[in-house]
Protein backbone atom coordinates (compact mmCIF):
# COMPACT_ATOMS: atom_id res chain seq x y z
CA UNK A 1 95.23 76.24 79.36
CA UNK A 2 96.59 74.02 76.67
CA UNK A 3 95.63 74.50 73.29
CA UNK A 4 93.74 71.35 72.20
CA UNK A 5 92.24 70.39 68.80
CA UNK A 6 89.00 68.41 69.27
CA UNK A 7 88.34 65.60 66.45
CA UNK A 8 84.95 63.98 66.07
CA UNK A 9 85.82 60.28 64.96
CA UNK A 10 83.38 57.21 63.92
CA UNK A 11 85.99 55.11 61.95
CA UNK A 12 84.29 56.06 58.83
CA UNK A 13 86.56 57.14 55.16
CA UNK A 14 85.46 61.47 55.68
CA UNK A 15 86.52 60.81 59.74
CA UNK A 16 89.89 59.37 58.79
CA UNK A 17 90.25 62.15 56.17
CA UNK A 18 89.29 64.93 59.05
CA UNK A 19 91.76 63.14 61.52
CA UNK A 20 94.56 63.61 58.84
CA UNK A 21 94.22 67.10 58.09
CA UNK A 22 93.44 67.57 62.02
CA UNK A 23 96.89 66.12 63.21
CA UNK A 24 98.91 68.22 60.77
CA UNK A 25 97.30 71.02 61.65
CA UNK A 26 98.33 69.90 65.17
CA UNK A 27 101.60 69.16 64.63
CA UNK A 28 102.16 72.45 63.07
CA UNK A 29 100.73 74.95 65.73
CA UNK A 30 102.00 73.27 68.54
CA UNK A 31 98.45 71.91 69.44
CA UNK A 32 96.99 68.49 71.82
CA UNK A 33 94.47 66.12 70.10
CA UNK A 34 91.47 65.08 71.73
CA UNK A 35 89.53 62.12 69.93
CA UNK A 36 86.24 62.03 70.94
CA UNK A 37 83.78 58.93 69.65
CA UNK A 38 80.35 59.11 70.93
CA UNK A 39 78.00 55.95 70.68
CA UNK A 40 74.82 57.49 68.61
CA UNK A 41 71.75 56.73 71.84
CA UNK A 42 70.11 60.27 71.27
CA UNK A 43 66.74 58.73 72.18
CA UNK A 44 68.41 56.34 75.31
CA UNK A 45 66.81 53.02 73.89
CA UNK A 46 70.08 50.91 73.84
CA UNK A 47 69.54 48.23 76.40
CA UNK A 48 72.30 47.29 79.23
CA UNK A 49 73.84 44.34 78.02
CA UNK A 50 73.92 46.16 73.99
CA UNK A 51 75.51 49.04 75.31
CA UNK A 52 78.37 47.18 77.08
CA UNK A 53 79.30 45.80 73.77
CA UNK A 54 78.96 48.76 71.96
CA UNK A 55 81.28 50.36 74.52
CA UNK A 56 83.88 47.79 73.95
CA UNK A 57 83.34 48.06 70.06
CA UNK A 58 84.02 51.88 70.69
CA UNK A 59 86.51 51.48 72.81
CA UNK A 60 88.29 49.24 70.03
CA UNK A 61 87.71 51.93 67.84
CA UNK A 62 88.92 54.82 69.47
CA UNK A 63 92.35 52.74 70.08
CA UNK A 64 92.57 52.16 66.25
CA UNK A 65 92.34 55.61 65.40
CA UNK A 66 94.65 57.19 67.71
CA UNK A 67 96.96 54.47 66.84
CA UNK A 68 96.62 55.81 63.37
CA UNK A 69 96.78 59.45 64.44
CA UNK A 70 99.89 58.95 65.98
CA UNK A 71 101.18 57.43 63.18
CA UNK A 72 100.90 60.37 61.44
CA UNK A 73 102.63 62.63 63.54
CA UNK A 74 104.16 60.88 66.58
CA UNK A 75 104.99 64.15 68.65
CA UNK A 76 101.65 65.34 69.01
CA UNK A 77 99.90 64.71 72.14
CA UNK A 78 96.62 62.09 71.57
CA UNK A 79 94.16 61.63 73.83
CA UNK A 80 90.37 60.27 73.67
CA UNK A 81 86.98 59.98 75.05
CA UNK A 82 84.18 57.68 74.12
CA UNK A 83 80.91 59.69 75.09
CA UNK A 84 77.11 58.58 74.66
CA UNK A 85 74.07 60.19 73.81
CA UNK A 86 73.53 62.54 70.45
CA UNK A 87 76.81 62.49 68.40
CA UNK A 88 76.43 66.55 67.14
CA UNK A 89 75.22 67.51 70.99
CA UNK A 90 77.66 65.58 72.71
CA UNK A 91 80.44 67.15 70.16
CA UNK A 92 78.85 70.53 70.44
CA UNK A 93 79.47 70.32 74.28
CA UNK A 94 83.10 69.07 74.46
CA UNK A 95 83.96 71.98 71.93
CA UNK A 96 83.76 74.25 74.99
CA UNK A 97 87.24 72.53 75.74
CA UNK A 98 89.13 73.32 72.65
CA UNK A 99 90.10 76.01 70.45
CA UNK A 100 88.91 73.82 67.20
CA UNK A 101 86.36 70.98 66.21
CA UNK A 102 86.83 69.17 63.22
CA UNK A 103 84.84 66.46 61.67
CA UNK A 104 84.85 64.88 58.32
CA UNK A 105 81.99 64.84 55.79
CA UNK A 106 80.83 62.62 52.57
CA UNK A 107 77.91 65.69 52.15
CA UNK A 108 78.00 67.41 48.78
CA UNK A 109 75.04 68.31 46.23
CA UNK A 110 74.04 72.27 46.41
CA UNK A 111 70.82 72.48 47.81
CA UNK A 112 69.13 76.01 48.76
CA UNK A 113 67.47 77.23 52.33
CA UNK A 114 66.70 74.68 54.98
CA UNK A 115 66.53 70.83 54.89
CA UNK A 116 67.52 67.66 56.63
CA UNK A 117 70.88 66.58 56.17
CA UNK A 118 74.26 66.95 57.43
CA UNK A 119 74.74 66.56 61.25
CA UNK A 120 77.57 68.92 60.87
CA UNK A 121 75.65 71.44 59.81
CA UNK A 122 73.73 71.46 63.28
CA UNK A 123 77.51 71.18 64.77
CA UNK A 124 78.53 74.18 63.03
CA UNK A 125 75.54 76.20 63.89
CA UNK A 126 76.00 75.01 68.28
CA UNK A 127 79.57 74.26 68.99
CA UNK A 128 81.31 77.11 71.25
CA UNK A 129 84.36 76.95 68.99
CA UNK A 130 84.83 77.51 65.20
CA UNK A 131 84.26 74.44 63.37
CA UNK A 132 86.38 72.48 60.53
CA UNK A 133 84.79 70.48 58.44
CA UNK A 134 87.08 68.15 56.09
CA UNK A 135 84.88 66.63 53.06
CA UNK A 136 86.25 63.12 51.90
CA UNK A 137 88.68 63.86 49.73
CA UNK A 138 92.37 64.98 49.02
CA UNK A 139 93.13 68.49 50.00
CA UNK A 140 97.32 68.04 48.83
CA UNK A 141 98.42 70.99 46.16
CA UNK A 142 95.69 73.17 47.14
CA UNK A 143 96.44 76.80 47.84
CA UNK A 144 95.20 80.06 49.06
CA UNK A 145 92.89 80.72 51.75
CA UNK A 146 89.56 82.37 51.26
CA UNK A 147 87.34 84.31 53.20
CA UNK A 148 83.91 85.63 52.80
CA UNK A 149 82.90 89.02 53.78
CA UNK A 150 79.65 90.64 54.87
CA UNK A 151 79.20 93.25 57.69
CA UNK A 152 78.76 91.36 60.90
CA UNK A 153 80.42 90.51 63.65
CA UNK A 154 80.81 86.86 62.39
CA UNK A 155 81.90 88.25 59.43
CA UNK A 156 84.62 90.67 60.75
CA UNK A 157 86.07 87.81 62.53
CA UNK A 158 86.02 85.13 59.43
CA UNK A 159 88.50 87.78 58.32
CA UNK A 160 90.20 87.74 61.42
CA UNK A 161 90.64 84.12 61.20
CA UNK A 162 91.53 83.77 57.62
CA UNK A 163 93.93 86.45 57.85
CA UNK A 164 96.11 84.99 60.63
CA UNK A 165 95.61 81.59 59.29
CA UNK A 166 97.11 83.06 55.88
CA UNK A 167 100.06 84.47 57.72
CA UNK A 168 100.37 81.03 59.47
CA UNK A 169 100.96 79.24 56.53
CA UNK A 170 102.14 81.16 54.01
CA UNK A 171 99.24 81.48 51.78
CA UNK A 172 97.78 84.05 49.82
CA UNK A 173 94.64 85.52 51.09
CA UNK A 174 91.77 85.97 48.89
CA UNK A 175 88.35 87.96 50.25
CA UNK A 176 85.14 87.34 48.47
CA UNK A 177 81.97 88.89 48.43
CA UNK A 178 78.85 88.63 46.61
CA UNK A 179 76.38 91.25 46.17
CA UNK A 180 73.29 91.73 43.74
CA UNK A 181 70.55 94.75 43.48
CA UNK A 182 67.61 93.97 45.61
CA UNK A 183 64.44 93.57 43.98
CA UNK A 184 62.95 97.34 44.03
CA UNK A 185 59.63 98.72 42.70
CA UNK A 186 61.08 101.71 40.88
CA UNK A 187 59.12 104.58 40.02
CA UNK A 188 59.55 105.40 36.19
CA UNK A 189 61.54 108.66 36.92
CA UNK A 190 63.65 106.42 39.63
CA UNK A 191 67.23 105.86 38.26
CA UNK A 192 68.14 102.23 38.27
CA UNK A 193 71.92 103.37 37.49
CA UNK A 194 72.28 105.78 40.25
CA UNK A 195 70.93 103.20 42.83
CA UNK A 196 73.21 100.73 41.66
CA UNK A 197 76.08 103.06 41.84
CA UNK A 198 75.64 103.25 45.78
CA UNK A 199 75.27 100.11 45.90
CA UNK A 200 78.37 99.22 44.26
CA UNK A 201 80.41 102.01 46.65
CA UNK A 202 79.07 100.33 49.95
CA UNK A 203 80.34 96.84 48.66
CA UNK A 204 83.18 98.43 47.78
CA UNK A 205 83.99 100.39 50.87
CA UNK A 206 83.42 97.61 52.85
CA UNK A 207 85.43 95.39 51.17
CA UNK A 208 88.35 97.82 51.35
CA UNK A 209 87.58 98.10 55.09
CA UNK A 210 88.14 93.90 55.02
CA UNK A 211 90.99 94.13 53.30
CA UNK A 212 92.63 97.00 55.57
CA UNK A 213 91.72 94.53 58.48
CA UNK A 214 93.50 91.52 57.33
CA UNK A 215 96.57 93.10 56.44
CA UNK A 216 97.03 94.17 60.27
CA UNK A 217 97.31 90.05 60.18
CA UNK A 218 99.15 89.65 56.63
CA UNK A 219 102.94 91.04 56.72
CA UNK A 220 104.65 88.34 54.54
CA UNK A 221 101.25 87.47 52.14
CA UNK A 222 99.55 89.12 50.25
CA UNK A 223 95.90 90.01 50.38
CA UNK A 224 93.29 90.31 47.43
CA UNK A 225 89.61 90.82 47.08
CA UNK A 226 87.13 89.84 44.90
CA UNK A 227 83.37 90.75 44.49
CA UNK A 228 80.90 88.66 42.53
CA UNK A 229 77.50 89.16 40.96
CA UNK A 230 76.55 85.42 41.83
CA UNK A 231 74.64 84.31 45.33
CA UNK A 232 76.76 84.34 48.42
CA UNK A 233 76.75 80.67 48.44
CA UNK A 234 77.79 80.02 44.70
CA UNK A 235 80.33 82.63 44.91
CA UNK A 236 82.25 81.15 48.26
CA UNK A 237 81.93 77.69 46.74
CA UNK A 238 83.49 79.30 42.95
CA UNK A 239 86.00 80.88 44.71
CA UNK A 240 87.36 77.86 46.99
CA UNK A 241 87.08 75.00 44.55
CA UNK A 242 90.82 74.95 44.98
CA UNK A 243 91.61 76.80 48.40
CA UNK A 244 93.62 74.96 50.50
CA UNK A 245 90.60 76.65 53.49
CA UNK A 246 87.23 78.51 53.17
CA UNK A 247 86.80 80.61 56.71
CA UNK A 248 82.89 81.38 56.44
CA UNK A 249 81.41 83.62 59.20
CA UNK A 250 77.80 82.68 61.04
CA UNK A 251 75.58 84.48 63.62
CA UNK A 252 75.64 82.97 66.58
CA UNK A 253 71.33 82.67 67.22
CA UNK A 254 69.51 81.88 70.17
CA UNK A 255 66.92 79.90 71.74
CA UNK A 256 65.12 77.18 69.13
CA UNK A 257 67.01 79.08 66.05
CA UNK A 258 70.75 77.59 68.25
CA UNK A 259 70.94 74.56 66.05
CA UNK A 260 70.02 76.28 62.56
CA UNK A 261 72.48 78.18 60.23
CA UNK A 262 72.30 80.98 57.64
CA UNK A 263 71.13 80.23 54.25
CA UNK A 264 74.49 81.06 53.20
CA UNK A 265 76.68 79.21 55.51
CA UNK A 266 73.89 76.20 55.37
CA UNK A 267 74.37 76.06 51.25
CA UNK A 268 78.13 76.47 51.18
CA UNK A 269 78.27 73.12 54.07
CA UNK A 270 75.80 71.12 52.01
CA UNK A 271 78.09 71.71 48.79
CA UNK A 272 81.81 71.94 49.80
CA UNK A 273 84.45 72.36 47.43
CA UNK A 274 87.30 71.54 50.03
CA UNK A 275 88.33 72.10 53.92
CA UNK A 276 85.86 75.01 55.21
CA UNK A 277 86.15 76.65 58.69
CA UNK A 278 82.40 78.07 60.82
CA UNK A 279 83.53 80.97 62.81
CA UNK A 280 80.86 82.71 65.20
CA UNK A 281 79.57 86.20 65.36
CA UNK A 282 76.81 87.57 68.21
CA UNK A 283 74.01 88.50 66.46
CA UNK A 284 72.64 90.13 69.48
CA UNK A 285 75.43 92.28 68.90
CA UNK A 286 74.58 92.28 65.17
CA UNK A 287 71.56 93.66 66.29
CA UNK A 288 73.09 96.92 68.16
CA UNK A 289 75.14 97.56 65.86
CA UNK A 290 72.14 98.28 63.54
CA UNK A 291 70.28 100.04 66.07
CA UNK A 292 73.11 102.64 66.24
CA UNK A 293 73.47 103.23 62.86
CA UNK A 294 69.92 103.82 62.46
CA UNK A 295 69.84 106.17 65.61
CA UNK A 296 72.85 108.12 64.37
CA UNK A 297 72.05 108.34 60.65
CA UNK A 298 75.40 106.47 59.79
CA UNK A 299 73.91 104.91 56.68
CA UNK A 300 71.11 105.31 53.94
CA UNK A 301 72.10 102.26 52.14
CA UNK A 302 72.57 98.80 53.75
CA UNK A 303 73.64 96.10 52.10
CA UNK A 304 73.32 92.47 53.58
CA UNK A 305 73.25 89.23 51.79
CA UNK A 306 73.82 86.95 54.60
């Protein structure tokens, strides 16, 4: 199958921006474009004789922009689709079809757990395929790429993914994660110290486990880690204010949870500090995992910030 980049276009400043950093990306794995516009009728009210028009006005539209596409990087195959019904849905269901989606943003102001906003976040959470999404603004002489860690499946493959994406393109890698003391009620002869001691092994351990993984990616970079005393959130967004990518891992859910996020991934989305990549994790397989560990004693101390 041919490797194809899908790009969610509406002719707006973030989509251009998204559409840039999607064709050289493109052009420099060897990739096919697929523009796909889709004219917003989520609720099906748009009579016949509107919707012809709008069709032509997309059609117009979708010409425009992969004109422009092309004129960015004339060997890269361009094709397009104009598609109706709920933009994130429709987009969500053509990723199926691609090895990428990538739209483009104007979101930013940090904002904690769950709220209406960005579309994209509801993208991120539903497409089949790991999700780019380009805020509106210049991503030139940014570098590094950064990854945040946590013990999950999504999270074992954001490292994945960040690590072969570093080897790609010559960046350093950089592997964050964030980690506090839960909120215990400590017995007066309990020692605070020794608790936080364990703590701090596990984060470590794991993070050296994360950085043993991506270097089975990294041969020509090289690969560092960092752990912060800050939220997850604030710490991914600190540590890729001038990352040329942040790859973020989230747990696939199911049923009526399918279109929501994480806190963490849903906070670092709604405040971007430049290009930032969704990969997807099981979490029925999440699940299992922790079932065995339970049933085989493999750990006293879990730490999970996600």
């Amino acid at each position: 199958m041919e490797r194809t980049i899908l790009a969610g276009i509406d002719g707006s400043s973030p989509s251009r921006s998204a559409l840039t950093w999607t064709m050289r990306r493109a052009a420099a794995t060897g990739a096919g474009v697929l523009l796909v516009h889709v004219v917003d009728d989520e609720w099906g009210m748009i009579g016949t004789l509107a919707l012809e028009e709008i069709h032509r006005s997309a059609r117009e539209l979708v010409e425009a922009e992969s004109e422009f596409a092309r004129s960015l990087e004339p060997t890269v195959p361009v094709t397009s689709e104009v598609l109706r019904g709920d933009p994130m849905v429709e987009l969500a269901s053509a990723s199926a079809r691609s090895e990428l989606v990538v739209v483009g943003t104007h979101k930013t102001g940090f904002l904690h757990g769950r709220a209406f906003g960005s579309r994209s976040l509801q993208l991120a959470a539903s497409a089949q395929a790991p999700v780019a999404i380009i805020p509106e603004s210049s991503v030139r002489n940014r570098r590094g790429i950064v990854a945040g860690v946590d013990d999950s499946t999504a999270g074992w493959a954001a490292v994945r993914f960040a690590a072969a994406e570093a080897e790609r393109t010559g960046q350093d890698l950089t592997l964050v994660r964030s980690w506090r003391l839960p909120q215990l009620r400590l017995d007066p002869d309990d020692r605070t110290l020794q608790h936080e001691k364990l703590v701090h092994a596990a984060v470590e351990q794991m993070m050296a486990d994360a950085v043993s993984l991506a270097k089975e990616h990294c041969v020509t970079v090289s690969v560092k880690s960092r752990t912060m005393r800050r939220t997850p959130a604030e710490a991914l967004i600190e540590a890729s204010t001038s990352a040329r990518l942040l790859v973020i891992g989230s747990s696939r859910r199911h049923g009526l949870a399918q279109r929501a996020l994480g806190p963490v991934s849903h906070d670092v989305l709604l405040n971007l500090a430049g290009p930032t990549l969704v990969v997807h994790g099981d979490q029925d397989a999440d699940h299992l995992e922790r079932e065995e560990a339970r049933d085989e004693g493999a750990r006293d101390l879990r730490v999970d910030v996600r």
